[in-house]
PDB file of N, CA and C in Angstrom:
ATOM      1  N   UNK A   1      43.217  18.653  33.121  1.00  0.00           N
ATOM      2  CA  UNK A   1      43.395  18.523  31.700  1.00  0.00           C
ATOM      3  C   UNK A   1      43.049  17.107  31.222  1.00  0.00           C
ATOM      4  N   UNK A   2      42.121  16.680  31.788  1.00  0.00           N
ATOM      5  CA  UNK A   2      41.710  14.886  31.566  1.00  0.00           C
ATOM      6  C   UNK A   2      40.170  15.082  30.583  1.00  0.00           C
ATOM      7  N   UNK A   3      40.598  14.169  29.494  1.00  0.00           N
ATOM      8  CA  UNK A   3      39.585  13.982  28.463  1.00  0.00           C
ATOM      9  C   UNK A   3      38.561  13.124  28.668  1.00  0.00           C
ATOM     10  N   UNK A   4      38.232  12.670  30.157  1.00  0.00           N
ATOM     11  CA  UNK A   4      37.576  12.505  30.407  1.00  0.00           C
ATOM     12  C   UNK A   4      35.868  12.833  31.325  1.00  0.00           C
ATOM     13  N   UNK A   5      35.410  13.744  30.558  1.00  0.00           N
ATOM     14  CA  UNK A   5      33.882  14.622  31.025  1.00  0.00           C
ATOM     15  C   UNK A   5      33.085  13.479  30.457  1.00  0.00           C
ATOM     16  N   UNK A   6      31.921  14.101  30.986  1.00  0.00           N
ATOM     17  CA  UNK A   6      30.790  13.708  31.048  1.00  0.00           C
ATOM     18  C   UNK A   6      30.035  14.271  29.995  1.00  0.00           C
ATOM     19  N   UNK A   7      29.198  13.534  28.674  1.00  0.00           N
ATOM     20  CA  UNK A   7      29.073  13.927  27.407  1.00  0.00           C
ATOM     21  C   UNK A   7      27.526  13.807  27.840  1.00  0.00           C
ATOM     22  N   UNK A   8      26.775  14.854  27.857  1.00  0.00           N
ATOM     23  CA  UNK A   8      24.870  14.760  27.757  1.00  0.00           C
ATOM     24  C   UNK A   8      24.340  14.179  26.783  1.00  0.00           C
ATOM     25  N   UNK A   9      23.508  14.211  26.365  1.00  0.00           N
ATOM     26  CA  UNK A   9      22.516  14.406  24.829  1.00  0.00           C
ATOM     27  C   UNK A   9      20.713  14.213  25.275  1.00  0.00           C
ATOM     28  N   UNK A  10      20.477  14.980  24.621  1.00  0.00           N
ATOM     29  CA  UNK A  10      18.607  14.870  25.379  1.00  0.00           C
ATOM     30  C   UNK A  10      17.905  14.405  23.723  1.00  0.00           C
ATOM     31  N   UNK A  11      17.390  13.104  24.241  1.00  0.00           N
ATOM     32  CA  UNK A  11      16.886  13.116  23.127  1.00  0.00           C
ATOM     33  C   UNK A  11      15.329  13.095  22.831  1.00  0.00           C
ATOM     34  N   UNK A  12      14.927  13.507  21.792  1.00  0.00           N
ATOM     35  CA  UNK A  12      13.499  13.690  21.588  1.00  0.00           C
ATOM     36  C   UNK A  12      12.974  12.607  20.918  1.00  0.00           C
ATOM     37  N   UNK A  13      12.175  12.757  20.938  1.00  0.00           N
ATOM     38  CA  UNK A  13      11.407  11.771  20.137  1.00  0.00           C
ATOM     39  C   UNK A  13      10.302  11.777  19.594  1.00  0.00           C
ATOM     40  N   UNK A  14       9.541  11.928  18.209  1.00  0.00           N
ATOM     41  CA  UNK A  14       8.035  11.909  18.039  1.00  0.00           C
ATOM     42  C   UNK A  14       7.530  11.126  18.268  1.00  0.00           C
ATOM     43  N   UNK A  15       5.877  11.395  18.683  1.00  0.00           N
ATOM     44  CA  UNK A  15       5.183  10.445  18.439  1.00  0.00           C
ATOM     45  C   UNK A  15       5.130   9.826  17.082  1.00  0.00           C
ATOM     46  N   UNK A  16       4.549   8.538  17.679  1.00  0.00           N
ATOM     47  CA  UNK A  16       4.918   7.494  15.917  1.00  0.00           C
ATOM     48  C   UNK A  16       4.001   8.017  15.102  1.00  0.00           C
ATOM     49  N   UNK A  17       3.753   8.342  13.913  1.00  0.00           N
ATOM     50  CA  UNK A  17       2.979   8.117  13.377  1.00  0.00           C
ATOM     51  C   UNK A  17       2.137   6.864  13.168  1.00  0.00           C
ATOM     52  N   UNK A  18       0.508   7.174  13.162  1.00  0.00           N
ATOM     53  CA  UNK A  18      -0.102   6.131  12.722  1.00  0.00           C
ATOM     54  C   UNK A  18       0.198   5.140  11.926  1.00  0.00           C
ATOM     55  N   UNK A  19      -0.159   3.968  12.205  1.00  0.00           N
ATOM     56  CA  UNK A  19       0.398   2.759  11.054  1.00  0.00           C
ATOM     57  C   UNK A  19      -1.328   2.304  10.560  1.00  0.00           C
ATOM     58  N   UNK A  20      -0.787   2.243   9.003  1.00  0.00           N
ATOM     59  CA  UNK A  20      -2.524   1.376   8.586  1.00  0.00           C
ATOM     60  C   UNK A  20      -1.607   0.138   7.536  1.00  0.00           C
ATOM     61  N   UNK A  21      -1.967  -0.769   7.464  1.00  0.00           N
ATOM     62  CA  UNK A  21      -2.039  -1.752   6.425  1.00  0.00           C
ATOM     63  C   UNK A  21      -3.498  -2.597   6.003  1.00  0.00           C
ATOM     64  N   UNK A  22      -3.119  -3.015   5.133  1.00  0.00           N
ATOM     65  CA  UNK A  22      -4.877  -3.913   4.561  1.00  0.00           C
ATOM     66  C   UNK A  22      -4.027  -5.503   5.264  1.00  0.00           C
ATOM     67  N   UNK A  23      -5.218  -5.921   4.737  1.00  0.00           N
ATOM     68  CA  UNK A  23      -5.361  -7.415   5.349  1.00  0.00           C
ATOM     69  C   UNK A  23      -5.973  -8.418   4.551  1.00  0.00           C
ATOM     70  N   UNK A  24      -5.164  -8.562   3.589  1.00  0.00           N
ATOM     71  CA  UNK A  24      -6.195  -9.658   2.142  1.00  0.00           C
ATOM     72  C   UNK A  24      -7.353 -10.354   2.998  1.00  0.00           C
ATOM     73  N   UNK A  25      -7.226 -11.190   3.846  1.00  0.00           N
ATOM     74  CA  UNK A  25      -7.940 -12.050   4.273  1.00  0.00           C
ATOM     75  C   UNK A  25      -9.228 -11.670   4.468  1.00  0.00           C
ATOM     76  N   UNK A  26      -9.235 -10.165   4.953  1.00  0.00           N
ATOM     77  CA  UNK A  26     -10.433  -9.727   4.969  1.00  0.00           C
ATOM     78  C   UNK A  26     -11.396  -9.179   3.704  1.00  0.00           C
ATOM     79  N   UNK A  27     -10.892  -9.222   2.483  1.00  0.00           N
ATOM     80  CA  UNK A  27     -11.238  -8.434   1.149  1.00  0.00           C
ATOM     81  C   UNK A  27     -12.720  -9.052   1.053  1.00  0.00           C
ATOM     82  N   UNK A  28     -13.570  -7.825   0.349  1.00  0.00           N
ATOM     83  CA  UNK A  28     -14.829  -7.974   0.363  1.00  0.00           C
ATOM     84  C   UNK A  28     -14.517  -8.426  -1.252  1.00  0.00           C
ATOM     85  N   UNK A  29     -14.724  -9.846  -1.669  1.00  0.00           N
ATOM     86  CA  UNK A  29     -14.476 -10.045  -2.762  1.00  0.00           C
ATOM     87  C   UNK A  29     -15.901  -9.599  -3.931  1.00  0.00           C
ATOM     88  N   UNK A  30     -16.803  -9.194  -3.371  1.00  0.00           N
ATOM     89  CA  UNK A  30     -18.573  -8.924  -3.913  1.00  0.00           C
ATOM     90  C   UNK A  30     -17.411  -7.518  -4.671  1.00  0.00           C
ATOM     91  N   UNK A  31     -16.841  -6.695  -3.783  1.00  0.00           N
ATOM     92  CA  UNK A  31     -16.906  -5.293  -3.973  1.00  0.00           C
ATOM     93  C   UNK A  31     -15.974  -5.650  -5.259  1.00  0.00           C
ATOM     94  N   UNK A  32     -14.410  -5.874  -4.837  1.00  0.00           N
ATOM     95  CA  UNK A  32     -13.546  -6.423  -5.742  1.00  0.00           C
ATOM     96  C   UNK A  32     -14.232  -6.469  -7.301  1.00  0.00           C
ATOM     97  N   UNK A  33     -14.959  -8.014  -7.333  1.00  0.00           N
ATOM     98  CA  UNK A  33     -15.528  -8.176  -8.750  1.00  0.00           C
ATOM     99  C   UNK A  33     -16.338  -7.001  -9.489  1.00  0.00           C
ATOM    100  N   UNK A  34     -17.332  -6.177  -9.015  1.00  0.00           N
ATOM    101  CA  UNK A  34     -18.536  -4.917  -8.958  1.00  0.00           C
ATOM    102  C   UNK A  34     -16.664  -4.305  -9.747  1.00  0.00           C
ATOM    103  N   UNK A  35     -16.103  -3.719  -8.819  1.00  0.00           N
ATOM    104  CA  UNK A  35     -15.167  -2.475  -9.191  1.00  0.00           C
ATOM    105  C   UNK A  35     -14.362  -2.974 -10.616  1.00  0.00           C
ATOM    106  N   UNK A  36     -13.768  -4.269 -10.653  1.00  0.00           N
ATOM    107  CA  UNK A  36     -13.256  -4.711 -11.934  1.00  0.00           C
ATOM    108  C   UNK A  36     -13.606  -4.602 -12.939  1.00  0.00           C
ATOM    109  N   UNK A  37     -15.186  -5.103 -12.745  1.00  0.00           N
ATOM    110  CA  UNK A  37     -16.138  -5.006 -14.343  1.00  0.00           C
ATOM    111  C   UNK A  37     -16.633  -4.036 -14.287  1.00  0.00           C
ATOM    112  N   UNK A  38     -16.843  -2.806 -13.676  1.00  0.00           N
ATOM    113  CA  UNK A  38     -17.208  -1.382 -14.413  1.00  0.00           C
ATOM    114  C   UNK A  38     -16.216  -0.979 -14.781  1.00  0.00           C
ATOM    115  N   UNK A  39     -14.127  -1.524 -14.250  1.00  0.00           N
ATOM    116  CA  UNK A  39     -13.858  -0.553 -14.774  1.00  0.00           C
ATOM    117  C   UNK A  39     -12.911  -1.347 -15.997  1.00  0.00           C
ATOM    118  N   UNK A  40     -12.802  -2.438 -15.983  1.00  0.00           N
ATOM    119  CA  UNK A  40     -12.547  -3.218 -17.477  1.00  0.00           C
ATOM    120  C   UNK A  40     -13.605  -3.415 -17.991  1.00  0.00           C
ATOM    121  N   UNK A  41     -14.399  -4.509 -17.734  1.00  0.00           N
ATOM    122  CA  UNK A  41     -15.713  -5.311 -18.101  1.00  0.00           C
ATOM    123  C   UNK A  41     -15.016  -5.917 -18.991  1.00  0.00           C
ATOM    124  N   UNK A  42     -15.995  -6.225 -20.271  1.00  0.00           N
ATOM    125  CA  UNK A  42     -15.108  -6.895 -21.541  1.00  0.00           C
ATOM    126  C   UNK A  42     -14.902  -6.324 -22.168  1.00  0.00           C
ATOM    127  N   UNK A  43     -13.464  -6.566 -22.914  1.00  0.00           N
ATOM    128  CA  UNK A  43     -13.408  -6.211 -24.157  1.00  0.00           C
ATOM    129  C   UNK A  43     -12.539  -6.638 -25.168  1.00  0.00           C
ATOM    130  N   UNK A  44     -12.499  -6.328 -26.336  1.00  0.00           N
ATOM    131  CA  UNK A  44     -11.988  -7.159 -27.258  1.00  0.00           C
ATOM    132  C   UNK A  44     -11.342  -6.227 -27.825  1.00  0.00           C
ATOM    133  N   UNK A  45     -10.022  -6.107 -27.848  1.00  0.00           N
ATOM    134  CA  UNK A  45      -9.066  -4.762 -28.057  1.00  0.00           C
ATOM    135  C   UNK A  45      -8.030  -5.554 -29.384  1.00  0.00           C
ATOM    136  N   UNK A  46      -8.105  -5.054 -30.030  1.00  0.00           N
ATOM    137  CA  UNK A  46      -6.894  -5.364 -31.622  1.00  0.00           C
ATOM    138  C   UNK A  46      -5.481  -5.212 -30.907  1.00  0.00           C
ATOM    139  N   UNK A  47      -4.847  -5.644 -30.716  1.00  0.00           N
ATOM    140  CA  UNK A  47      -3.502  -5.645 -30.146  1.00  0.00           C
ATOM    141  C   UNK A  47      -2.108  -5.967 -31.514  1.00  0.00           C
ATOM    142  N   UNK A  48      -1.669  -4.907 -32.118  1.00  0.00           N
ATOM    143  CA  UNK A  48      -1.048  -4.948 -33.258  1.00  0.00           C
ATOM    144  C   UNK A  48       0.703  -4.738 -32.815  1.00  0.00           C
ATOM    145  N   UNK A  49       0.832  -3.884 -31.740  1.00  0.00           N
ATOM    146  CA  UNK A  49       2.302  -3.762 -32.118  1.00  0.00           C
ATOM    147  C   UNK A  49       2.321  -3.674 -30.432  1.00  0.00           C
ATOM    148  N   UNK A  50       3.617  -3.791 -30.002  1.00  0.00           N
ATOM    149  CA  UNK A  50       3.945  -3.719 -28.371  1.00  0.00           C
ATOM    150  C   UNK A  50       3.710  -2.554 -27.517  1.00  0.00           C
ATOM    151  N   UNK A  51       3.152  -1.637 -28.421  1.00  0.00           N
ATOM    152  CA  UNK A  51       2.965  -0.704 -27.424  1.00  0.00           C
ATOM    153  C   UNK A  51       1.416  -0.643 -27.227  1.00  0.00           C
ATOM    154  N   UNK A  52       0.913  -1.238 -28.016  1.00  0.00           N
ATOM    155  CA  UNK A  52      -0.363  -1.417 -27.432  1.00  0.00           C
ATOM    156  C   UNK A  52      -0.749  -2.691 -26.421  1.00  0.00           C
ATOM    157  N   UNK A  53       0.271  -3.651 -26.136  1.00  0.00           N
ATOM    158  CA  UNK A  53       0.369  -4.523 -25.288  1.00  0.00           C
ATOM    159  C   UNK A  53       0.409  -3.892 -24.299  1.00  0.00           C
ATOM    160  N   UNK A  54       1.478  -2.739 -24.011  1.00  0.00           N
ATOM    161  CA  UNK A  54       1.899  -1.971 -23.043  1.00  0.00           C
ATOM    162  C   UNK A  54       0.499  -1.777 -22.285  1.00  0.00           C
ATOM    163  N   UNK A  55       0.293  -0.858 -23.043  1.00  0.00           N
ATOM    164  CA  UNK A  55      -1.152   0.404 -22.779  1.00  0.00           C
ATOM    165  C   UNK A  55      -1.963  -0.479 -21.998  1.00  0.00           C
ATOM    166  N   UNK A  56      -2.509  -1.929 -23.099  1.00  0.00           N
ATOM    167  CA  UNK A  56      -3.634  -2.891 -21.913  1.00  0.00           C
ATOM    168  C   UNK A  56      -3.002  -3.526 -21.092  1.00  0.00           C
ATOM    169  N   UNK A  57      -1.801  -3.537 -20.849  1.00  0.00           N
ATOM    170  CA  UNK A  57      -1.467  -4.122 -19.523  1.00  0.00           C
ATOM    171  C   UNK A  57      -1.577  -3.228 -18.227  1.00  0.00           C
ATOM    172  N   UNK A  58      -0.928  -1.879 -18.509  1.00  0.00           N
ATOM    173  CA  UNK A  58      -0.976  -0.798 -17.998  1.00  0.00           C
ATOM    174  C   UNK A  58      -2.755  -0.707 -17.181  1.00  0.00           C
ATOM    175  N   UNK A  59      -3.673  -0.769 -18.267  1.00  0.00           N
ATOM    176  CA  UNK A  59      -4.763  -0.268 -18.180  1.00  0.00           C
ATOM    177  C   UNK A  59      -5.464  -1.603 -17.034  1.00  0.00           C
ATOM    178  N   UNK A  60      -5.195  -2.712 -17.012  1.00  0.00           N
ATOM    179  CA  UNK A  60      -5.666  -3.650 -16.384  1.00  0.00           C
ATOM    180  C   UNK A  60      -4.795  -4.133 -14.828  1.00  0.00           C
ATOM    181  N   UNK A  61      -3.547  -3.480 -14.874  1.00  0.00           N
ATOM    182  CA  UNK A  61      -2.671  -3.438 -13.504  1.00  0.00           C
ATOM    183  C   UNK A  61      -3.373  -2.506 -13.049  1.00  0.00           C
ATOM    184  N   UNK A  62      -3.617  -0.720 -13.286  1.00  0.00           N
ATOM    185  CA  UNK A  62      -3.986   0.153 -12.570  1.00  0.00           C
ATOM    186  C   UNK A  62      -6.069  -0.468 -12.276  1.00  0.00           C
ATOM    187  N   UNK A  63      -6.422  -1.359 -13.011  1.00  0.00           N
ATOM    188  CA  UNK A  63      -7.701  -1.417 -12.914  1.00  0.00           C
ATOM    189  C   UNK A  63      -7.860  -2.548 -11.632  1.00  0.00           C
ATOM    190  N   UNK A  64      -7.219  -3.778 -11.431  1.00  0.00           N
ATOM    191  CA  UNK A  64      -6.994  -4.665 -10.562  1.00  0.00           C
ATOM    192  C   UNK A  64      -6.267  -3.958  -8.999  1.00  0.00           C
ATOM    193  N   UNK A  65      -5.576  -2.856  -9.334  1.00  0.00           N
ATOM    194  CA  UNK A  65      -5.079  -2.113  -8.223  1.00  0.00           C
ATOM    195  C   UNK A  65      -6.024  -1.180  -7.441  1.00  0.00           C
ATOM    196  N   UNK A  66      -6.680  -0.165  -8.474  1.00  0.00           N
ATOM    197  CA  UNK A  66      -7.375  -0.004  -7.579  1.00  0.00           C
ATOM    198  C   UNK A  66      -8.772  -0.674  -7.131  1.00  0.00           C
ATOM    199  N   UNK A  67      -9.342  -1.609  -7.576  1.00  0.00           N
ATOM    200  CA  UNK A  67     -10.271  -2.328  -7.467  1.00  0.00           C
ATOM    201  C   UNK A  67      -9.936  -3.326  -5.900  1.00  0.00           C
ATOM    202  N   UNK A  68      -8.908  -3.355  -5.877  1.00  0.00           N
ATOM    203  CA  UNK A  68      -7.937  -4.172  -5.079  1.00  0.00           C
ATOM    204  C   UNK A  68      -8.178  -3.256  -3.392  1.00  0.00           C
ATOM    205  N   UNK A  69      -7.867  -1.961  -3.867  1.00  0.00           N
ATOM    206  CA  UNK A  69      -7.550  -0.689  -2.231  1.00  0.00           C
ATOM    207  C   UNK A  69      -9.467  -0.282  -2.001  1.00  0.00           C
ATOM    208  N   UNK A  70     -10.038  -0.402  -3.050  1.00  0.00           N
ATOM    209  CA  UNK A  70     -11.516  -0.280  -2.442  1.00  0.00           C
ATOM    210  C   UNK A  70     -11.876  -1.280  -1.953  1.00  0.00           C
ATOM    211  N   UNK A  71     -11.831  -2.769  -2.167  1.00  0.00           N
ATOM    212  CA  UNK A  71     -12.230  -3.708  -2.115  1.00  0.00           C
ATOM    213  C   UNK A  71     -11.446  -4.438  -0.028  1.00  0.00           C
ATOM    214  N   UNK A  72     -10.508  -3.744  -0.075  1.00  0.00           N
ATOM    215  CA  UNK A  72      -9.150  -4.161   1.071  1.00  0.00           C
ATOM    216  C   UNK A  72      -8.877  -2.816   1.555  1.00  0.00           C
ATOM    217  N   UNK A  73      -9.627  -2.232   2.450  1.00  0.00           N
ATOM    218  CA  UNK A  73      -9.543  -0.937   2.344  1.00  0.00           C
ATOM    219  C   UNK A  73      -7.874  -1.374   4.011  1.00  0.00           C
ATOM    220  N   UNK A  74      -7.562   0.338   3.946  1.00  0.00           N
ATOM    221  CA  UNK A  74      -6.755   0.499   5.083  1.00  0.00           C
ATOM    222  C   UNK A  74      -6.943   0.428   6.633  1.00  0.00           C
ATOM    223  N   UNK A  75      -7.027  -0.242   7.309  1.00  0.00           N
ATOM    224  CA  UNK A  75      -7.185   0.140   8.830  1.00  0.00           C
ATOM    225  C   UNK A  75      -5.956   0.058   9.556  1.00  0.00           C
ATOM    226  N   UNK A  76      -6.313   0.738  10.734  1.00  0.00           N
ATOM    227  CA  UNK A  76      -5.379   1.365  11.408  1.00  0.00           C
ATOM    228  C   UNK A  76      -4.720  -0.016  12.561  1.00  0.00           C
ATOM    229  N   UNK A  77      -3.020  -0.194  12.832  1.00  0.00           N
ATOM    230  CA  UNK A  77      -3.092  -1.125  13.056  1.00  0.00           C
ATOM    231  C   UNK A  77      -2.760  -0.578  14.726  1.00  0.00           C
ATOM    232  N   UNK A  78      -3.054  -1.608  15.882  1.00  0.00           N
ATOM    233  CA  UNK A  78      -2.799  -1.319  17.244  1.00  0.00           C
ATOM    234  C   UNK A  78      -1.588  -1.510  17.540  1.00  0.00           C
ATOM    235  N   UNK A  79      -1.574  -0.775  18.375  1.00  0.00           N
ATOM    236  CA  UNK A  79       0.646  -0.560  18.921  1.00  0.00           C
ATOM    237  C   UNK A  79       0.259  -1.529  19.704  1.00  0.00           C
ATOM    238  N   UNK A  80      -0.176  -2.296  20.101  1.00  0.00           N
ATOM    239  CA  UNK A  80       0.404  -3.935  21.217  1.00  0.00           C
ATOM    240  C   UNK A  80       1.193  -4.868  20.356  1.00  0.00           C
ATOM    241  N   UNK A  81       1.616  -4.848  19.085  1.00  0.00           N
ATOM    242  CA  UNK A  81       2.823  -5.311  18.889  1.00  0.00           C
ATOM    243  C   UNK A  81       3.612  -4.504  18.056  1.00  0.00           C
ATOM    244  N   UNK A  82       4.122  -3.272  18.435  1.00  0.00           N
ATOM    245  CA  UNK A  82       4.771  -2.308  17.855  1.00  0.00           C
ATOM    246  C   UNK A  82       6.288  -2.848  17.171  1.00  0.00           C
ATOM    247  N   UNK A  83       6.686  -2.967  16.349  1.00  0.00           N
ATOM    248  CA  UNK A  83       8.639  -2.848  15.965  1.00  0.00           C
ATOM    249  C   UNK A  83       8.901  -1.829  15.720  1.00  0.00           C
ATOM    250  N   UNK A  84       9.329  -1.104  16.188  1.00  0.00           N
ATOM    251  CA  UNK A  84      10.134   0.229  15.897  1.00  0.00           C
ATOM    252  C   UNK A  84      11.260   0.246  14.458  1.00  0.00           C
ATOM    253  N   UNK A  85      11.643  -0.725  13.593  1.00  0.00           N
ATOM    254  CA  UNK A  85      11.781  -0.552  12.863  1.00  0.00           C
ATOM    255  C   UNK A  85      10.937   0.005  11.374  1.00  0.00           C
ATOM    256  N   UNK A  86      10.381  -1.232  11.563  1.00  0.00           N
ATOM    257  CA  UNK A  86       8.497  -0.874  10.642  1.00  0.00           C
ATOM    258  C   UNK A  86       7.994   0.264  10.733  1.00  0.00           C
ATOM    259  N   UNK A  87       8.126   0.997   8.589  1.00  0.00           N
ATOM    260  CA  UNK A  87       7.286   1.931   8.831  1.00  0.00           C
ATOM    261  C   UNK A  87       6.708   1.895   7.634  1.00  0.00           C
ATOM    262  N   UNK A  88       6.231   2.926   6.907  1.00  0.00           N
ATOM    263  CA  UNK A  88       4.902   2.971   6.020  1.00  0.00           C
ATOM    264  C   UNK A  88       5.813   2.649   4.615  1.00  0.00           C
ATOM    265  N   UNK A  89       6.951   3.307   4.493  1.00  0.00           N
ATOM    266  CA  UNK A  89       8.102   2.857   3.303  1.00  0.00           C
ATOM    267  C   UNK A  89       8.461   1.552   2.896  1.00  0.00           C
ATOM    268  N   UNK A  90       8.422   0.539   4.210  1.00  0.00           N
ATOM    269  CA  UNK A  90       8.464  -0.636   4.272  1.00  0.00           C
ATOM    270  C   UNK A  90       7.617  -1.026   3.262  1.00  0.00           C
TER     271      UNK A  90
END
């Protein structure tokens, strides 16, 4: 009647998923500039009340962003220095 047994557990484990991050250092800045000015270029926009501040700010974050992921694209990074904490949410 001793509460002391022997407790198992099998544990599994997935494989990790792939890890990708960019790497500023490497940014093709040619591509960068090309993607910015087709997709702002210039312009001269009347800016009257705050929600049109909104809109071109809006319009020039999403334009610098993605100009930014073509320009810095993703590669895949090598498990020789893996942390098992680090993941894509990070």
């Amino acid at each position: 009647m001793s509460d002391h047994r022997r407790i198992y557990f099998l544990l599994e484990q997935e494989k990790p998923a792939s890890r990708y991050c960019r790497n500023p250092r490497h940014t093709n800045w040619e591509v960068f500039d090309k993607e910015l000015s087709q997709s702002i270029g210039l312009w001269i926009s009347r800016v009257k009340t705050p929600a049109d501040i909104e809109r071109e700010l809006t319009r020039v974050n999403s334009a610098l962003i993605n100009a930014y992921e073509k320009a810095c694209p993703l590669h895949k990074v090598s498990g020789r220095h893996h942390v098992p904490w680090w993941n894509n949410e990070l």
